[in-house]
Protein backbone atom coordinates (compact mmCIF):
# COMPACT_ATOMS: atom_id res chain seq x y z
CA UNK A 1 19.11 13.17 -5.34
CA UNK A 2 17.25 16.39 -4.57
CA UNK A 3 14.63 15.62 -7.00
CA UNK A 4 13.76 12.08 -5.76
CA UNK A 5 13.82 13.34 -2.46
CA UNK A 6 10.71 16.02 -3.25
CA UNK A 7 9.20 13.35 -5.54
CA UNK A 8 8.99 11.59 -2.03
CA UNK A 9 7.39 13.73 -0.30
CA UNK A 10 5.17 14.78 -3.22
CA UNK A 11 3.50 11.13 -2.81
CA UNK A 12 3.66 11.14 1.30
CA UNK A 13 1.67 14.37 0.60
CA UNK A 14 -0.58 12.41 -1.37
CA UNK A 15 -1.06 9.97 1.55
CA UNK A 16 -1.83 12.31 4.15
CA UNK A 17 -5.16 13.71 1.75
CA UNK A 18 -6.15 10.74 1.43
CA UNK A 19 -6.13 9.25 5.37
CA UNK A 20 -8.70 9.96 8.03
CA UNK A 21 -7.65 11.27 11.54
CA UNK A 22 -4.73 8.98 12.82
CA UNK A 23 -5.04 8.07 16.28
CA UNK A 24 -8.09 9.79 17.67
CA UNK A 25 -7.02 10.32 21.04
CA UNK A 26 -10.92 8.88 22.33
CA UNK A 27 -10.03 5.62 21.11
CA UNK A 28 -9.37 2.91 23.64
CA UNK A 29 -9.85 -0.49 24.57
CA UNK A 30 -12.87 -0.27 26.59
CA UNK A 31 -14.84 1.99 23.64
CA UNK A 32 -13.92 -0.38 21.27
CA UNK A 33 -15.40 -4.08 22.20
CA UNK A 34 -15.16 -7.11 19.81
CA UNK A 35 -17.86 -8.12 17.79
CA UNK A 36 -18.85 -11.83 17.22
CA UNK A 37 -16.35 -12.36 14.27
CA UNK A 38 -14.47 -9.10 14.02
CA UNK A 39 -12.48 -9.40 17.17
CA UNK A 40 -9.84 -6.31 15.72
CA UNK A 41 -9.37 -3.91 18.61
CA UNK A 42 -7.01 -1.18 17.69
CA UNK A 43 -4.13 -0.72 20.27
CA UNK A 44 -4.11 2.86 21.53
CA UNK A 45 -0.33 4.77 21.38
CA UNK A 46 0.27 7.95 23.21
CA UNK A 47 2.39 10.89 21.98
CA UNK A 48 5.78 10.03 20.24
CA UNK A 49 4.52 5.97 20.29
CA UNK A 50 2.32 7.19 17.68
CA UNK A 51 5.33 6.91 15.13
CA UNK A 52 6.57 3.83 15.66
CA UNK A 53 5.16 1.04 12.35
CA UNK A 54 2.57 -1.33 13.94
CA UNK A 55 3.68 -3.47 11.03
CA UNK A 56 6.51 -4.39 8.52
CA UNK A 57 5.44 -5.53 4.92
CA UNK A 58 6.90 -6.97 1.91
CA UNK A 59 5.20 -7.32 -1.48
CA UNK A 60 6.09 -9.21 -4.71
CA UNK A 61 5.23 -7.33 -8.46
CA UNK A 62 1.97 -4.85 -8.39
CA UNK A 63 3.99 -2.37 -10.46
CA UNK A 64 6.49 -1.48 -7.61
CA UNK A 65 9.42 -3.08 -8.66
CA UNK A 66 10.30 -6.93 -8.88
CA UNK A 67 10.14 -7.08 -4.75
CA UNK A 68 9.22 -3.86 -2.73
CA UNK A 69 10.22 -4.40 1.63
CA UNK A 70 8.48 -1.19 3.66
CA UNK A 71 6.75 -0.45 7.13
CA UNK A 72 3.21 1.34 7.74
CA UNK A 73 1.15 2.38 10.69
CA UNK A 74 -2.44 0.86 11.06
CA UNK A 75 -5.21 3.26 12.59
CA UNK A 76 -9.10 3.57 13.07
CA UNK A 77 -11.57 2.12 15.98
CA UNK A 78 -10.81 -1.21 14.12
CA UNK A 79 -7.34 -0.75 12.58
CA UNK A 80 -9.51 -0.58 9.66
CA UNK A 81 -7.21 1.59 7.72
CA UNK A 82 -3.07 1.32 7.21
CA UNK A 83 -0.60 3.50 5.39
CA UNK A 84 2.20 1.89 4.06
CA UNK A 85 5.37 2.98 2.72
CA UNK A 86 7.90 0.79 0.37
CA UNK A 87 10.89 1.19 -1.33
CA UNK A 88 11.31 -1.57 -4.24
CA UNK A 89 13.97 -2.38 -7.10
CA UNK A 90 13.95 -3.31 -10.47
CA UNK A 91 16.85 -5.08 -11.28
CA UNK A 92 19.13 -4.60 -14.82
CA UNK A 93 17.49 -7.48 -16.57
CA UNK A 94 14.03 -5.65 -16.47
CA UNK A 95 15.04 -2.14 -17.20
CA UNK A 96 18.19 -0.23 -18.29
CA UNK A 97 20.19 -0.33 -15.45
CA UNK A 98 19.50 -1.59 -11.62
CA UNK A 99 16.05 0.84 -10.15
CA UNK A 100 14.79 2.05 -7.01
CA UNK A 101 11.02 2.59 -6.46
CA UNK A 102 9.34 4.70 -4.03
CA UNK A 103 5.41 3.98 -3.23
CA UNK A 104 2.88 5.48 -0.63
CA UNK A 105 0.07 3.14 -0.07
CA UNK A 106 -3.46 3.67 1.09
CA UNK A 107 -5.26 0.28 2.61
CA UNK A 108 -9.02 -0.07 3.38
CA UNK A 109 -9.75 -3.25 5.74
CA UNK A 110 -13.65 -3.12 6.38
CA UNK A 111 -14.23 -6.44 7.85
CA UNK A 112 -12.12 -9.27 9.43
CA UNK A 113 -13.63 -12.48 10.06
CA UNK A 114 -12.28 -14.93 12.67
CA UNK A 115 -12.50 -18.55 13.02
CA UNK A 116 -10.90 -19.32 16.29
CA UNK A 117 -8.28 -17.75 17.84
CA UNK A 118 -5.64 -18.37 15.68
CA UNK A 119 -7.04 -18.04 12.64
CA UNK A 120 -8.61 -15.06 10.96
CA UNK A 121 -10.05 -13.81 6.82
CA UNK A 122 -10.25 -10.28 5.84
CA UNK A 123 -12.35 -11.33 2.51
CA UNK A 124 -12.17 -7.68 0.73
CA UNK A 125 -10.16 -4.93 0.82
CA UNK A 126 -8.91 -1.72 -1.35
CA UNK A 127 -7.26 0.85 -1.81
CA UNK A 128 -5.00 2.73 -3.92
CA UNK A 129 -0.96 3.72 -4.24
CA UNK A 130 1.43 6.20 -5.71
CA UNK A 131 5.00 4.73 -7.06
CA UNK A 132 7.57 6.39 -8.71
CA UNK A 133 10.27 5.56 -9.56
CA UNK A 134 14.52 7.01 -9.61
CA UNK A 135 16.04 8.49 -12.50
CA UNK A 136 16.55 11.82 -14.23
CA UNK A 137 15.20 10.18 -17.80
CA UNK A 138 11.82 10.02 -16.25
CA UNK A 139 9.50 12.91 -16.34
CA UNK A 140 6.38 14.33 -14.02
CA UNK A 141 5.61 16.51 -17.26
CA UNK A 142 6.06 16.24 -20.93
CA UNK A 143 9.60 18.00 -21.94
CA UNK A 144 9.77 20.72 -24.11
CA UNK A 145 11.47 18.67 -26.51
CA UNK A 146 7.85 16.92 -27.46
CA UNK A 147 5.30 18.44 -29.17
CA UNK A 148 2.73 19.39 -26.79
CA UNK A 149 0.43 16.64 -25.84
CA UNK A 150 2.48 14.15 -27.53
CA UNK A 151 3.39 12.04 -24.29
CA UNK A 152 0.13 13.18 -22.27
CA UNK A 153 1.15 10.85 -19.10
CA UNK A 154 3.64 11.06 -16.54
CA UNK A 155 6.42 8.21 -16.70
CA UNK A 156 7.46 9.34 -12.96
CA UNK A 157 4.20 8.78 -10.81
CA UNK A 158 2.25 6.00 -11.47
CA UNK A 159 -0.77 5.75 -9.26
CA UNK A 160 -2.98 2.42 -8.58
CA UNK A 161 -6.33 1.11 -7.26
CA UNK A 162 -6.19 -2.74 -6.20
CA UNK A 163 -8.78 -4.80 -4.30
CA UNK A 164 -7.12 -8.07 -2.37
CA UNK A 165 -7.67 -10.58 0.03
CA UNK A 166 -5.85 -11.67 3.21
CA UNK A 167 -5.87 -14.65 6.33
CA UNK A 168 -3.89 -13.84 9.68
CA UNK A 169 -2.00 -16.28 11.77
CA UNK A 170 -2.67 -15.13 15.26
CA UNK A 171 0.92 -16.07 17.42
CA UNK A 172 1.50 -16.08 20.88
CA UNK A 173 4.41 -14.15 20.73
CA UNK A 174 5.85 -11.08 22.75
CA UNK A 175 6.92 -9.06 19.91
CA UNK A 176 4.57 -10.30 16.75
CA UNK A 177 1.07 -10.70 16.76
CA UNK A 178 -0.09 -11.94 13.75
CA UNK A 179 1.35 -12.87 10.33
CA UNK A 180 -0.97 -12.15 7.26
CA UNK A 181 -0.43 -13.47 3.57
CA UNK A 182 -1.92 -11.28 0.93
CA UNK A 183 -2.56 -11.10 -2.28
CA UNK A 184 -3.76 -8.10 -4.43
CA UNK A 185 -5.66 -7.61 -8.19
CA UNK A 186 -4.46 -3.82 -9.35
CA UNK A 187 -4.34 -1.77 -12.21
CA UNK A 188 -2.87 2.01 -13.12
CA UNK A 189 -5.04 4.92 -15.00
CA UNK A 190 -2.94 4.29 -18.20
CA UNK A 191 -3.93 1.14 -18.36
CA UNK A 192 -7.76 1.91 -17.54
CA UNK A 193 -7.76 4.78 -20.05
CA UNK A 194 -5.99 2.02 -22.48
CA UNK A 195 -8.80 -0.09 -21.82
CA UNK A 196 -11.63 2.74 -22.60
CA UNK A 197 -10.07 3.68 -25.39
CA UNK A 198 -9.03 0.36 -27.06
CA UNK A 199 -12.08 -2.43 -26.86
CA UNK A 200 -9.78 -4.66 -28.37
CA UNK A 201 -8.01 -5.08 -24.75
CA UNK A 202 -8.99 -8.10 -22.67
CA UNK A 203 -9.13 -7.13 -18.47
CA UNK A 204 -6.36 -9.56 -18.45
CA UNK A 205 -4.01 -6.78 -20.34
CA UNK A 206 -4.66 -4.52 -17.76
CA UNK A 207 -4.96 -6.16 -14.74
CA UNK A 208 -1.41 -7.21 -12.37
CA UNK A 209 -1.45 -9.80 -9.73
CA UNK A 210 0.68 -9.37 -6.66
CA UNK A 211 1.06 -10.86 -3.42
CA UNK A 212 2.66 -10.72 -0.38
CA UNK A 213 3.11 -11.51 3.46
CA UNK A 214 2.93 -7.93 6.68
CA UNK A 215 3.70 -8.89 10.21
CA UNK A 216 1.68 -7.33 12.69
CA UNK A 217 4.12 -5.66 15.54
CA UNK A 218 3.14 -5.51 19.41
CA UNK A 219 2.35 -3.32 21.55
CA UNK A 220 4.67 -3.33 24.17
């Protein structure tokens, strides 16, 4: 257990490099004002508020596990940017025995494009996650029982890139705002150094499809 818990906050580690400033305290309604079809405004916390998950997400396949249920905390002049964190399973009938996974996940939303004012397209976005996943038989390095080099990957940490697509349901609700369906193209570096090294792959071999559905909390 004290292994999984470092390889956790190994990856939430990982996050934090990768994210910009959370929450720059000059944000606010009035600097922010909407533009003709992005109409995001993000909704300015103070202090401890700053914790709480703006939204809750669940995703289906993408490499984290059969089903993966997490929350994450969306940020930027535009809440242009989210962290997520999930914890998935893998049940007995794809692996071993019953599996936890663990991912950090790093979301890019550069444009949102609304319709009216219910409806509402974010046509591209990216980013990239870390998974692992729990049990002593996997490995960050290569044991000593190998000969060196002979497993040259990590069968612990997997990390991603994915590009996606989503449309929000604007509600007029007191605790949920919207309700976005998702769905994401991704792929892992073994599988892209698979694909340099082995022209015989088709992108189909490499690439996983996922999708998926976040509500978008309130402010209060």
């Amino acid at each position: 257990m004290k292994q999984y818990l470092i390889n956790i906050l190994a990856i939430l580690l990982f996050s934090i490099a990768f994210t910009p400033v959370i929450a720059n305290p000059t944000d606010s309604l009035e600097a922010v004002l909407p533009r003709k079809w992005d109409k995001r405004i993000h909704q300015k916390y103070e202090g401890w508020e700053r914790l709480r998950p703006t939204h809750v997400k669940y995703q289906y396949a993408g490499g984290m596990g059969v089903s993966a249920f997490g929350i994450g905390w969306d940020y930027g002049k535009r809440r242009q940017w989210e962290t997520d964190f999930l914890v998935g399973f893998l049940p007995s009938k794809y692996a071993d025995k019953f599996r936890l996974t663990f991912t950090v996940k790093q979301n890019y939303i550069p444009w949102s494009m609304s319709f009216d004012e219910h409806w509402a397209l974010e046509p591209f976005y990216c980013g990239l996650y870390v998974t692992t996943i729990a049990g002593e038989e996997f490995w960050k390095q290569e044991p000593g029982r190998y000969p060196n080099r002979y497993y040259n990957f990590s069968t612990k940490l997997r990390p991603y890139i994915f590009i996606g697509q989503r449309i929000n349901l604007n509600l007029d609700n007191n605790l949920i705002k919207h309700i976005s369906l998702f769905y994401e193209i991704s792929s892992c570096e073994l599988y892209i150094i698979s694909k340099i090294t082995n022209s015989s792959l088709k992108m189909k071999d490499i690439l996983r499809f996922s999708f998926g559905a976040k509500i978008q909390l309130f402010k209060d």
